[in-house]
C-alpha atoms as a PDB file:
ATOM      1  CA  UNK A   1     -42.837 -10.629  54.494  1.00  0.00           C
ATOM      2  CA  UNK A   2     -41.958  -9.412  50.930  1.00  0.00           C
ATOM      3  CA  UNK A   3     -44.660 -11.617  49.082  1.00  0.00           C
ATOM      4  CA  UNK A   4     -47.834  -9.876  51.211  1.00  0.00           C
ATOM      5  CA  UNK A   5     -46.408  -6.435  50.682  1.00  0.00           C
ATOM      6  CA  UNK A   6     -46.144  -6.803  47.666  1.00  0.00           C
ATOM      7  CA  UNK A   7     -49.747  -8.382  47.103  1.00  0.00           C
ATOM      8  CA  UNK A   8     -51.077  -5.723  49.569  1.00  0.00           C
ATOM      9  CA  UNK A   9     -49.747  -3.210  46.829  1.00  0.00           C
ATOM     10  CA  UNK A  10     -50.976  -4.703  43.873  1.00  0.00           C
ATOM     11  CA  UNK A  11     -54.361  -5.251  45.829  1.00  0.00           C
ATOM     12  CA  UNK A  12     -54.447  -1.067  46.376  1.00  0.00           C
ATOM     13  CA  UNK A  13     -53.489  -0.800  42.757  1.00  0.00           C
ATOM     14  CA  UNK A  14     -56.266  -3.083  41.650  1.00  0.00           C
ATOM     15  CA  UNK A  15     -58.935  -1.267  44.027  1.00  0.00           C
ATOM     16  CA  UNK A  16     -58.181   1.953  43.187  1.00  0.00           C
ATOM     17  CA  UNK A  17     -60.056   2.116  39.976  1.00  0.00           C
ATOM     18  CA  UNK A  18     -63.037   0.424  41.253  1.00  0.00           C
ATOM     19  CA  UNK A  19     -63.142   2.892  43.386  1.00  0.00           C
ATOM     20  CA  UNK A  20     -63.034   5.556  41.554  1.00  0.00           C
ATOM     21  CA  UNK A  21     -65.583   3.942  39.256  1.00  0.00           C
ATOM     22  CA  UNK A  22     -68.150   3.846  41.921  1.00  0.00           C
ATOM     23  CA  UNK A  23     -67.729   7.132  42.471  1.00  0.00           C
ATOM     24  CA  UNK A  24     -70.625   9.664  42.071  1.00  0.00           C
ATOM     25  CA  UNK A  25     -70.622  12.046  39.185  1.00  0.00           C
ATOM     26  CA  UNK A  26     -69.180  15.452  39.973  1.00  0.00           C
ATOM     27  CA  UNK A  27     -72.049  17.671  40.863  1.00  0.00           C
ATOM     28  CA  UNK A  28     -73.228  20.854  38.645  1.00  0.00           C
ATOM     29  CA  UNK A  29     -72.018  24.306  40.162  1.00  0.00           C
ATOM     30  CA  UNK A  30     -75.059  25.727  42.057  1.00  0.00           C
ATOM     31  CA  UNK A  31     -75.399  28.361  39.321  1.00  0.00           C
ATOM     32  CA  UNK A  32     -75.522  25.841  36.298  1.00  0.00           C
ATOM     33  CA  UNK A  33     -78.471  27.215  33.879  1.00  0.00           C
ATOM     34  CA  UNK A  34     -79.646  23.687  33.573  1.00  0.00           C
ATOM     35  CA  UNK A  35     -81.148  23.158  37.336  1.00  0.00           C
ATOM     36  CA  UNK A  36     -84.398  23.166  37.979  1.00  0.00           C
ATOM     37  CA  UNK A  37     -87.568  22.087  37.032  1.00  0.00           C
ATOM     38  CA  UNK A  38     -88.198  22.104  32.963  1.00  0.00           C
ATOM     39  CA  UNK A  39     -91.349  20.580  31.105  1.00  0.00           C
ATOM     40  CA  UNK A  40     -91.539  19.361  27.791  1.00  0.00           C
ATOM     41  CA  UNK A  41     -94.837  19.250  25.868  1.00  0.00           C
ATOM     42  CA  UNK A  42     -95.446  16.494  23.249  1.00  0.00           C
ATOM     43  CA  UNK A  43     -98.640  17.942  21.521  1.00  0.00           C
ATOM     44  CA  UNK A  44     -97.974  14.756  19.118  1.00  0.00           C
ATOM     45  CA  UNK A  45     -98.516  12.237  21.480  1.00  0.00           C
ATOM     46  CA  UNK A  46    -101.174  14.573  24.438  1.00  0.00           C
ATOM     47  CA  UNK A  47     -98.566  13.724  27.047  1.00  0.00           C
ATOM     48  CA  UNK A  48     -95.911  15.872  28.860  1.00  0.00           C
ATOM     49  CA  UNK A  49     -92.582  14.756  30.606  1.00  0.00           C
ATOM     50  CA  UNK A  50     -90.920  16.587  33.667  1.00  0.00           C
ATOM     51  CA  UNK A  51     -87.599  16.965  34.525  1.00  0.00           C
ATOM     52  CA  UNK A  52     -86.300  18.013  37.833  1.00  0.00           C
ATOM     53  CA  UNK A  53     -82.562  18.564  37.297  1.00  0.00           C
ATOM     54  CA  UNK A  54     -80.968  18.197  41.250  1.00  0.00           C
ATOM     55  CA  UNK A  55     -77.902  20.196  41.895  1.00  0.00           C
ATOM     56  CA  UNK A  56     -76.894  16.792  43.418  1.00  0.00           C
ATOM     57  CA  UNK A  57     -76.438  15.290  39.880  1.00  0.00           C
ATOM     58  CA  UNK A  58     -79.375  13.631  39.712  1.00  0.00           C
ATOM     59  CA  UNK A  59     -82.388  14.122  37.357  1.00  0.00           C
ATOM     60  CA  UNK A  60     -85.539  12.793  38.306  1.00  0.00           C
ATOM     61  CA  UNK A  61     -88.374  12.285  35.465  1.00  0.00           C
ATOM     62  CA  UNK A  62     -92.273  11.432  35.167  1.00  0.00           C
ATOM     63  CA  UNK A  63     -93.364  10.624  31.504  1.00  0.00           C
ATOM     64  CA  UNK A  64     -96.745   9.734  31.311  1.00  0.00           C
ATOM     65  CA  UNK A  65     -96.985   5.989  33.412  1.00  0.00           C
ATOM     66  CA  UNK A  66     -92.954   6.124  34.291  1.00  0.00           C
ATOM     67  CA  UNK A  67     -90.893   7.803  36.832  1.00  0.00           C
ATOM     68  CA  UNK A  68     -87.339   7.291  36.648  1.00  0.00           C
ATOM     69  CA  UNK A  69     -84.280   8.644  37.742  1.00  0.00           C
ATOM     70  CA  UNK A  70     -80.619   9.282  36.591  1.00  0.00           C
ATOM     71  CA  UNK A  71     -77.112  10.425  37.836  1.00  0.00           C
ATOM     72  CA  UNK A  72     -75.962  13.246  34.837  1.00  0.00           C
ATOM     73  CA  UNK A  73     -72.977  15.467  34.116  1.00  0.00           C
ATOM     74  CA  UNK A  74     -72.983  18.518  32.532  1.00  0.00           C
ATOM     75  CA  UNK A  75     -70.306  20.567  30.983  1.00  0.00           C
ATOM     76  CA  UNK A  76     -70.061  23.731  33.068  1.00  0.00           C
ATOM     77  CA  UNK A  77     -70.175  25.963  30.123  1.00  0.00           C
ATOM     78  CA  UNK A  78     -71.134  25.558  26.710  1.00  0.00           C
ATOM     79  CA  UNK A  79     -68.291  24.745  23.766  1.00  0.00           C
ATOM     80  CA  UNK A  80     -68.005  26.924  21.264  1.00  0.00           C
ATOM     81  CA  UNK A  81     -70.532  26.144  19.149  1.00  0.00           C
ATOM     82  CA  UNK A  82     -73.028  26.772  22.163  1.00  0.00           C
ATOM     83  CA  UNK A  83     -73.967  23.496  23.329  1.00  0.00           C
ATOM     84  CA  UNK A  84     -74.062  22.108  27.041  1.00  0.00           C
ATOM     85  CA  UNK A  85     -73.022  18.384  26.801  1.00  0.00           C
ATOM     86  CA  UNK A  86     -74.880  16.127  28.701  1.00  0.00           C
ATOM     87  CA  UNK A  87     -74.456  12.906  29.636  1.00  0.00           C
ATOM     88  CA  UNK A  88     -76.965  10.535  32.016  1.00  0.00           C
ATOM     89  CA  UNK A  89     -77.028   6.857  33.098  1.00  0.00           C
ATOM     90  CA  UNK A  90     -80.547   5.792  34.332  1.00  0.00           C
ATOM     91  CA  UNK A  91     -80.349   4.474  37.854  1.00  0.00           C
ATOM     92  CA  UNK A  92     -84.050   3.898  39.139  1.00  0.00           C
ATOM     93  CA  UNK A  93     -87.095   3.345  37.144  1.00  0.00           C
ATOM     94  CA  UNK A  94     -90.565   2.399  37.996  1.00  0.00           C
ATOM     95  CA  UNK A  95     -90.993  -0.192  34.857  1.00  0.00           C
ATOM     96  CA  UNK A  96     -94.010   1.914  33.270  1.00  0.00           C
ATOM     97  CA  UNK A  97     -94.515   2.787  30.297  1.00  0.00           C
ATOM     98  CA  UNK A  98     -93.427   6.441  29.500  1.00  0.00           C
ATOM     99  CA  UNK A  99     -94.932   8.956  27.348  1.00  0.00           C
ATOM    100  CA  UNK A 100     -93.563   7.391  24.001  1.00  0.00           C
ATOM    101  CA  UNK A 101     -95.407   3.868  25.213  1.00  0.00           C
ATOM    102  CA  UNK A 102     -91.638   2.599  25.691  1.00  0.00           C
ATOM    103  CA  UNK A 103     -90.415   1.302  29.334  1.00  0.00           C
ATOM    104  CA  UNK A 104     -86.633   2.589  30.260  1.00  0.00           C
ATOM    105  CA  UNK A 105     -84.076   0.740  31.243  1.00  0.00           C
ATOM    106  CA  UNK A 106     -81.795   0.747  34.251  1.00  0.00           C
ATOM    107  CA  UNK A 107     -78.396   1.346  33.302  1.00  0.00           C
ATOM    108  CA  UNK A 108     -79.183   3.233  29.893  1.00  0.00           C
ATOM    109  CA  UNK A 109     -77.076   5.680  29.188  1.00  0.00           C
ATOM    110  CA  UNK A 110     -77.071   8.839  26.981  1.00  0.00           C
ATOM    111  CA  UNK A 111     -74.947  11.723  25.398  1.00  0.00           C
ATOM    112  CA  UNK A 112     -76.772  14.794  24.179  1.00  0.00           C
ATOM    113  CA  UNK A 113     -76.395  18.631  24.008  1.00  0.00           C
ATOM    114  CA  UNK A 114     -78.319  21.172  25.201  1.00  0.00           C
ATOM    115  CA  UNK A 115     -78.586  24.692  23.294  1.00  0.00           C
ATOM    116  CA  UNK A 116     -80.150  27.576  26.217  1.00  0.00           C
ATOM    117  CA  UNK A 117     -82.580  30.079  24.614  1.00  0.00           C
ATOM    118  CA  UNK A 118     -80.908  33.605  25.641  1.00  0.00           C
ATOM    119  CA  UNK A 119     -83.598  33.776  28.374  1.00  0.00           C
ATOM    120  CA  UNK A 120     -82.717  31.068  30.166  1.00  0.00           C
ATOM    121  CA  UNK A 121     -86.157  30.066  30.349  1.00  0.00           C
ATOM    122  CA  UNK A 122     -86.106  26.947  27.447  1.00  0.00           C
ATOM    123  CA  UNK A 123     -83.795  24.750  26.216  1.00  0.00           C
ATOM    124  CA  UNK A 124     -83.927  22.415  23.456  1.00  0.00           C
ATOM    125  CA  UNK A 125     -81.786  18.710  23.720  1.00  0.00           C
ATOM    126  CA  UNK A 126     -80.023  17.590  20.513  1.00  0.00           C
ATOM    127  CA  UNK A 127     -78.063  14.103  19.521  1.00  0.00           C
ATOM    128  CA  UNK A 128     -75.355  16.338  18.384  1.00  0.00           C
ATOM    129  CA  UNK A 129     -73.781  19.860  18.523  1.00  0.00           C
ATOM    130  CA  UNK A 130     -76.186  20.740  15.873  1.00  0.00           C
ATOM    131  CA  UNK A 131     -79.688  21.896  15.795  1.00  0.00           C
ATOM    132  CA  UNK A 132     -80.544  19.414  12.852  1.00  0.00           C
ATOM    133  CA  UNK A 133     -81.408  16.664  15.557  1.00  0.00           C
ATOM    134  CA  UNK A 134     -83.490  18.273  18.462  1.00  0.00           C
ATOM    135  CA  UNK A 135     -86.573  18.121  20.861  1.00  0.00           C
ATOM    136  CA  UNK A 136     -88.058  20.837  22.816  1.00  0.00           C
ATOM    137  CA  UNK A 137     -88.220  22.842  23.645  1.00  0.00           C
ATOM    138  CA  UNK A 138     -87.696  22.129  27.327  1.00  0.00           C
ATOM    139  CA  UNK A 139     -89.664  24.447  29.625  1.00  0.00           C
ATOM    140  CA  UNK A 140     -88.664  26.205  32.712  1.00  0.00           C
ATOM    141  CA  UNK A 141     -91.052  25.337  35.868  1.00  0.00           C
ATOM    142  CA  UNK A 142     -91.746  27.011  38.770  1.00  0.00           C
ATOM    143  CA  UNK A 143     -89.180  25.641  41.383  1.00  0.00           C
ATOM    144  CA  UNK A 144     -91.549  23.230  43.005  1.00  0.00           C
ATOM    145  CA  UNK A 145     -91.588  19.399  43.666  1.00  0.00           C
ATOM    146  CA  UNK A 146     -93.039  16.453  41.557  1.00  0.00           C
END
């Protein structure tokens, strides 16, 4: 009897994590800034990208071709340099090329921080808590489906 309870316990121990691995990312209060709809313009390339950011925690994108979507977390407030941090893992895509000509991959992941215009209306994305790295800005929509 001793040898199974103990491998029953070690099995729990060993499950645990996967477990909590699987789990879904925590979901963004229903009064996070960053839900929504937001558009971003790329006069550069005469292509725009939307971004539908689901109080679920899940983010779902058309570029050009491509529609793809992610699981994110966000940092409920901003650190004290003023930046949200993001961070998304792509979980669906539709294998077309997006805006940039590139095709994303499932399972990508990303870090970035988001800096809010006072208004709450735009947003620009940055590799770092800096503004020396950005894109944007980011555009709020209309809440509306895409």
């Amino acid at each position: 009897m001793r040898p199974l309870s103990g491998l029953l316990i070690v099995s729990a121990a060993l499950a645990a994590p996967l477990a909590a691995a699987a789990a879904p990312p925590p979901s963004p209060s229903a009064s996070h800034p960053l839900l929504g709809i937001w558009i971003l313009s790329i006069p550069q390339l005469g292509c725009s990208e939307t971004y539908h950011f689901r109080g679920d925690g899940t983010t779902l994108v058309k570029s050009a071709a491509e529609v793809s979507e992610s699981e994110f977390t966000v940092a409920e407030k901003p650190s004290a340099k003023g930046f949200y941090k993001l961070e998304d893992r792509v979980v669906k895509d539709n294998g077309k090329q997006d805006c940039s000509g590139e095709v994303m991959q499932i399972g990508t992941r990303a870090t970035n921080y988001l800096r809010f215009h006072p208004s709450g209306a735009r947003f620009v994305m940055c590799r770092e808590e800096s503004m020396e790295a950005c894109i944007g800005p980011f555009e709020r929509m209309p809440a509306q489906g895409i």
